[in-house]
C-alpha atoms as a PDB file:
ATOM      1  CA  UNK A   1       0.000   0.000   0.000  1.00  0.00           C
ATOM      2  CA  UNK A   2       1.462   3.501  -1.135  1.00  0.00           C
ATOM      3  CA  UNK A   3       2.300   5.944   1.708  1.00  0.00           C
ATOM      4  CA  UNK A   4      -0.753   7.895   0.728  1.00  0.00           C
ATOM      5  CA  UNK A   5      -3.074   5.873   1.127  1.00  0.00           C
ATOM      6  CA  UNK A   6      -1.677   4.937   4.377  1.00  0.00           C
ATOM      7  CA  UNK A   7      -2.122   8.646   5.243  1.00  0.00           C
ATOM      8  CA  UNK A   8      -5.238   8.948   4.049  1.00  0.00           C
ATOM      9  CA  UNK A   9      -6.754   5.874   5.502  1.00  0.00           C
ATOM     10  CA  UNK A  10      -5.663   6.647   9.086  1.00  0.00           C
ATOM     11  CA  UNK A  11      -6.991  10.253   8.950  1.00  0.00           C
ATOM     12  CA  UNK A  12      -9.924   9.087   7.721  1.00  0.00           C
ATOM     13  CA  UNK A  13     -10.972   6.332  10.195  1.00  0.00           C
ATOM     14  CA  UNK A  14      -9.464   8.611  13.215  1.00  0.00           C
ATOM     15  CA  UNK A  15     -12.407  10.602  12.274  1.00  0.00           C
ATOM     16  CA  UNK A  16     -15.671   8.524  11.232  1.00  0.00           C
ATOM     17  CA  UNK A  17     -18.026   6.524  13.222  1.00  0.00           C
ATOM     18  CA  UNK A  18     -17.762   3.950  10.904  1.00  0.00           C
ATOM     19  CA  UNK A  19     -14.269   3.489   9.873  1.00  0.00           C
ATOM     20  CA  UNK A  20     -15.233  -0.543   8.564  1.00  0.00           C
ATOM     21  CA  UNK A  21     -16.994   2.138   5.687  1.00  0.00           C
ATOM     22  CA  UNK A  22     -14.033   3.792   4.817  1.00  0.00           C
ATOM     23  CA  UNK A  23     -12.865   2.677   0.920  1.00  0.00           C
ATOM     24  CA  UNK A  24      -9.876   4.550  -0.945  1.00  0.00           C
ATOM     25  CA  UNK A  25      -9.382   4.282  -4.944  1.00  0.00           C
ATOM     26  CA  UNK A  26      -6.541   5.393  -5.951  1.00  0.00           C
ATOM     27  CA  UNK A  27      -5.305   5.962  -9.748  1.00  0.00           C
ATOM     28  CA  UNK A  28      -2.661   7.286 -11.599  1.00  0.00           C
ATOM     29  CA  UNK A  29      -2.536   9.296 -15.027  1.00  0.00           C
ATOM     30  CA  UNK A  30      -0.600  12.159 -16.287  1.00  0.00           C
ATOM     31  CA  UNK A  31      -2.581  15.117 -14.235  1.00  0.00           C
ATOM     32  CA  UNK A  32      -0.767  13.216 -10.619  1.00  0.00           C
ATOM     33  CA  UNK A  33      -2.325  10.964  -8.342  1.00  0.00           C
ATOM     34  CA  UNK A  34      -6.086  11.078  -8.052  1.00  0.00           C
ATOM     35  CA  UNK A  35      -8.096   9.712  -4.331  1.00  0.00           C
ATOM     36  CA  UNK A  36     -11.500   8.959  -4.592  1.00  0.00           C
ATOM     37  CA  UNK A  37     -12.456   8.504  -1.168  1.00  0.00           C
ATOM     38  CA  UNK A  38     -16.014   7.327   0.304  1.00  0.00           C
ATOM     39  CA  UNK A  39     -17.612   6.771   3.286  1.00  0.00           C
ATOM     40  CA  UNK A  40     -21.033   5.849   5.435  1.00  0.00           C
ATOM     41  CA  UNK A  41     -23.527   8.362   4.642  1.00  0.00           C
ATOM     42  CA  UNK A  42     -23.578   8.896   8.225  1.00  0.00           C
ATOM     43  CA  UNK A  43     -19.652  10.351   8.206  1.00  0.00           C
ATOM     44  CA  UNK A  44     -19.979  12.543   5.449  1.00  0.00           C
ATOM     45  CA  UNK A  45     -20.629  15.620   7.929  1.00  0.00           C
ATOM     46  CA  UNK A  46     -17.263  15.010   9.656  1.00  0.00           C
ATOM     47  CA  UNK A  47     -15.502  14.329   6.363  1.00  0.00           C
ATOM     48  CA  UNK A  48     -16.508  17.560   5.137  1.00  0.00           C
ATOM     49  CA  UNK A  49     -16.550  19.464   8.414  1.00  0.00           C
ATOM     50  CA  UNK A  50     -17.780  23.025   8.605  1.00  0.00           C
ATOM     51  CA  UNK A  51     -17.487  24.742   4.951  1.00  0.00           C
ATOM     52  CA  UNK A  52     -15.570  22.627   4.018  1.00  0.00           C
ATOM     53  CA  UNK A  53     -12.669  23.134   6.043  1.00  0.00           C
ATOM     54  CA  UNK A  54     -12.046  19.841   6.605  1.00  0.00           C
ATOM     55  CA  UNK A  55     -11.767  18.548   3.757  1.00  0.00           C
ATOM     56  CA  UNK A  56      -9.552  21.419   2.866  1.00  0.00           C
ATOM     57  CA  UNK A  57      -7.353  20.396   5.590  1.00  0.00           C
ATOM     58  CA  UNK A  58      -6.887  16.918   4.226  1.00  0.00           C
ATOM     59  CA  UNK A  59      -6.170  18.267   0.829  1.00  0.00           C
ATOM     60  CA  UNK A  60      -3.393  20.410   1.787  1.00  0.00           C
ATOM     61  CA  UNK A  61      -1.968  16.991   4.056  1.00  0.00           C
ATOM     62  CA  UNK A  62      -2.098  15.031   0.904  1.00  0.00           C
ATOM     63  CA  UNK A  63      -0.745  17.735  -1.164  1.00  0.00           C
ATOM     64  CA  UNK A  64       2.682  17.897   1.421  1.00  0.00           C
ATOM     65  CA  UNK A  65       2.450  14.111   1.361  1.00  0.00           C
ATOM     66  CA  UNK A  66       2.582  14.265  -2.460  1.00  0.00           C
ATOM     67  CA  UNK A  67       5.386  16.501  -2.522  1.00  0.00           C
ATOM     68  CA  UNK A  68       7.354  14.282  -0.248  1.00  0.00           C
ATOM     69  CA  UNK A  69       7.173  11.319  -3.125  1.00  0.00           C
ATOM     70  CA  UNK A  70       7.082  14.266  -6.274  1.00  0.00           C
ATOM     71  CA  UNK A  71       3.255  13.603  -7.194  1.00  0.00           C
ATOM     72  CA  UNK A  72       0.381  15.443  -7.343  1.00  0.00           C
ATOM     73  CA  UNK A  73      -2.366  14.549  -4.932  1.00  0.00           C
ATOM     74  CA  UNK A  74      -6.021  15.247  -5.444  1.00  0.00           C
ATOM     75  CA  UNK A  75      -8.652  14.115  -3.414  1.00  0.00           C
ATOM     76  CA  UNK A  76     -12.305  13.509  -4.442  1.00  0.00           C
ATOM     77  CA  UNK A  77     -14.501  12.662  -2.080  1.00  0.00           C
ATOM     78  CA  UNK A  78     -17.700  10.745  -3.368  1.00  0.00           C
ATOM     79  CA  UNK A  79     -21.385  11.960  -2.183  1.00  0.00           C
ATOM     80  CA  UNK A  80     -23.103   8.569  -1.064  1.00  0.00           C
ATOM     81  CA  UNK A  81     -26.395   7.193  -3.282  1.00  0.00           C
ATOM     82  CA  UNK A  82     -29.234   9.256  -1.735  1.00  0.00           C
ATOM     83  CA  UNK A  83     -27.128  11.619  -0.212  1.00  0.00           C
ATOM     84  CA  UNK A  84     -29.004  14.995   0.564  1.00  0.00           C
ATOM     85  CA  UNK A  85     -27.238  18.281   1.291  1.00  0.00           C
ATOM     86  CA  UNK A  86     -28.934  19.995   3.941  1.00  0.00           C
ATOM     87  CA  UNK A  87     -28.866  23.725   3.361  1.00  0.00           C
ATOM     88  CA  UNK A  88     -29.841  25.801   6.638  1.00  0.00           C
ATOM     89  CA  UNK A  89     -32.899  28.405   6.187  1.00  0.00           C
ATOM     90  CA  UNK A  90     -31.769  31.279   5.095  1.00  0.00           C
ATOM     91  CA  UNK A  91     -33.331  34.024   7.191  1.00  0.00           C
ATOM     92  CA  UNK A  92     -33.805  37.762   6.128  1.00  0.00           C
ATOM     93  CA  UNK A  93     -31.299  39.517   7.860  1.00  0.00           C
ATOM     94  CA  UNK A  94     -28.420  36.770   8.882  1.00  0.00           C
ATOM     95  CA  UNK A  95     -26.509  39.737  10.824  1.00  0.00           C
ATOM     96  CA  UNK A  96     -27.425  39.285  14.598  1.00  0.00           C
ATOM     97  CA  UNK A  97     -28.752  42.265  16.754  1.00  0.00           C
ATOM     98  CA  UNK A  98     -26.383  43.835  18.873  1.00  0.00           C
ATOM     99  CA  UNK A  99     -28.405  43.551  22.724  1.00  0.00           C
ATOM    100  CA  UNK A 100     -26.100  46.006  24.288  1.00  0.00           C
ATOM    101  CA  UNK A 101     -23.771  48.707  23.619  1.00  0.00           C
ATOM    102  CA  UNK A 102     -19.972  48.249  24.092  1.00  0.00           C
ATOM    103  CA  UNK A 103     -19.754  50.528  26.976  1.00  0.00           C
ATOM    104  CA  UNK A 104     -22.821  48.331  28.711  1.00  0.00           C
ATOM    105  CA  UNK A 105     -20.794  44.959  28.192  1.00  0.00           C
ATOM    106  CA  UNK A 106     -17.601  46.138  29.266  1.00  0.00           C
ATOM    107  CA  UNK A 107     -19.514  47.544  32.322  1.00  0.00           C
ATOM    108  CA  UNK A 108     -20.521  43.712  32.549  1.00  0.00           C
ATOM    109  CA  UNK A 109     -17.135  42.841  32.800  1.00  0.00           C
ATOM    110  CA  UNK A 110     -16.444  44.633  35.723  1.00  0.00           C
ATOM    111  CA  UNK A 111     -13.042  45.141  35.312  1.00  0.00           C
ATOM    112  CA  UNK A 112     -12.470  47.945  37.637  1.00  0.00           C
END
């Protein structure tokens, strides 16, 4: 098994609920190195983390893994059948209310 897959595999499973899940394809053409990774439905959340940012995250770790052996390292990760992307309600104004002034929560503070 090449050392990123190796990576890969243990980053993955260190963060899913169901690492027995966890499958890694990974092929070769003239663009670099290309892993397709998927996962329980169930993970996908933790995969993908907040924005995005974890998968980010694991992109730039494969990228500085890649560079270690001189390949290119991409990283697809595929949506599961019947996956649904839950988008939260946007409201009308998304900017929240200030309560209090400044002045009233440093008073809060009480750092006299």
């Amino acid at each position: 098994m090449n050392d990123d897959v190796q990576f890969l595999e243990f980053l993955i499973k260190a963060l899913v609920e169901h690492p027995d899940s966890v499958k890694i394809k990974r092929t070769v053409d003239e663009m670099g190195v290309l892993m397709t990774l998927d996962v329980h439905p169930d993970d996908m959340g933790k995969v993908i983390g907040r924005s995005g940012n974890t998968a980010k995250a694991i992109r730039i770790l494969l990228r500085v893994v890649g560079m270690k052996n001189n390949a290119r390292v991409n990283l697809k990760i595929n949506e599961p059948a019947g996956g649904q992307r839950i988008m939260p309600p946007r409201e009308e104004s998304s900017v929240p209310r200030a309560s209090k002034t400044l002045d009233e929560a440093f008073a809060d503070l009480n750092l006299e």
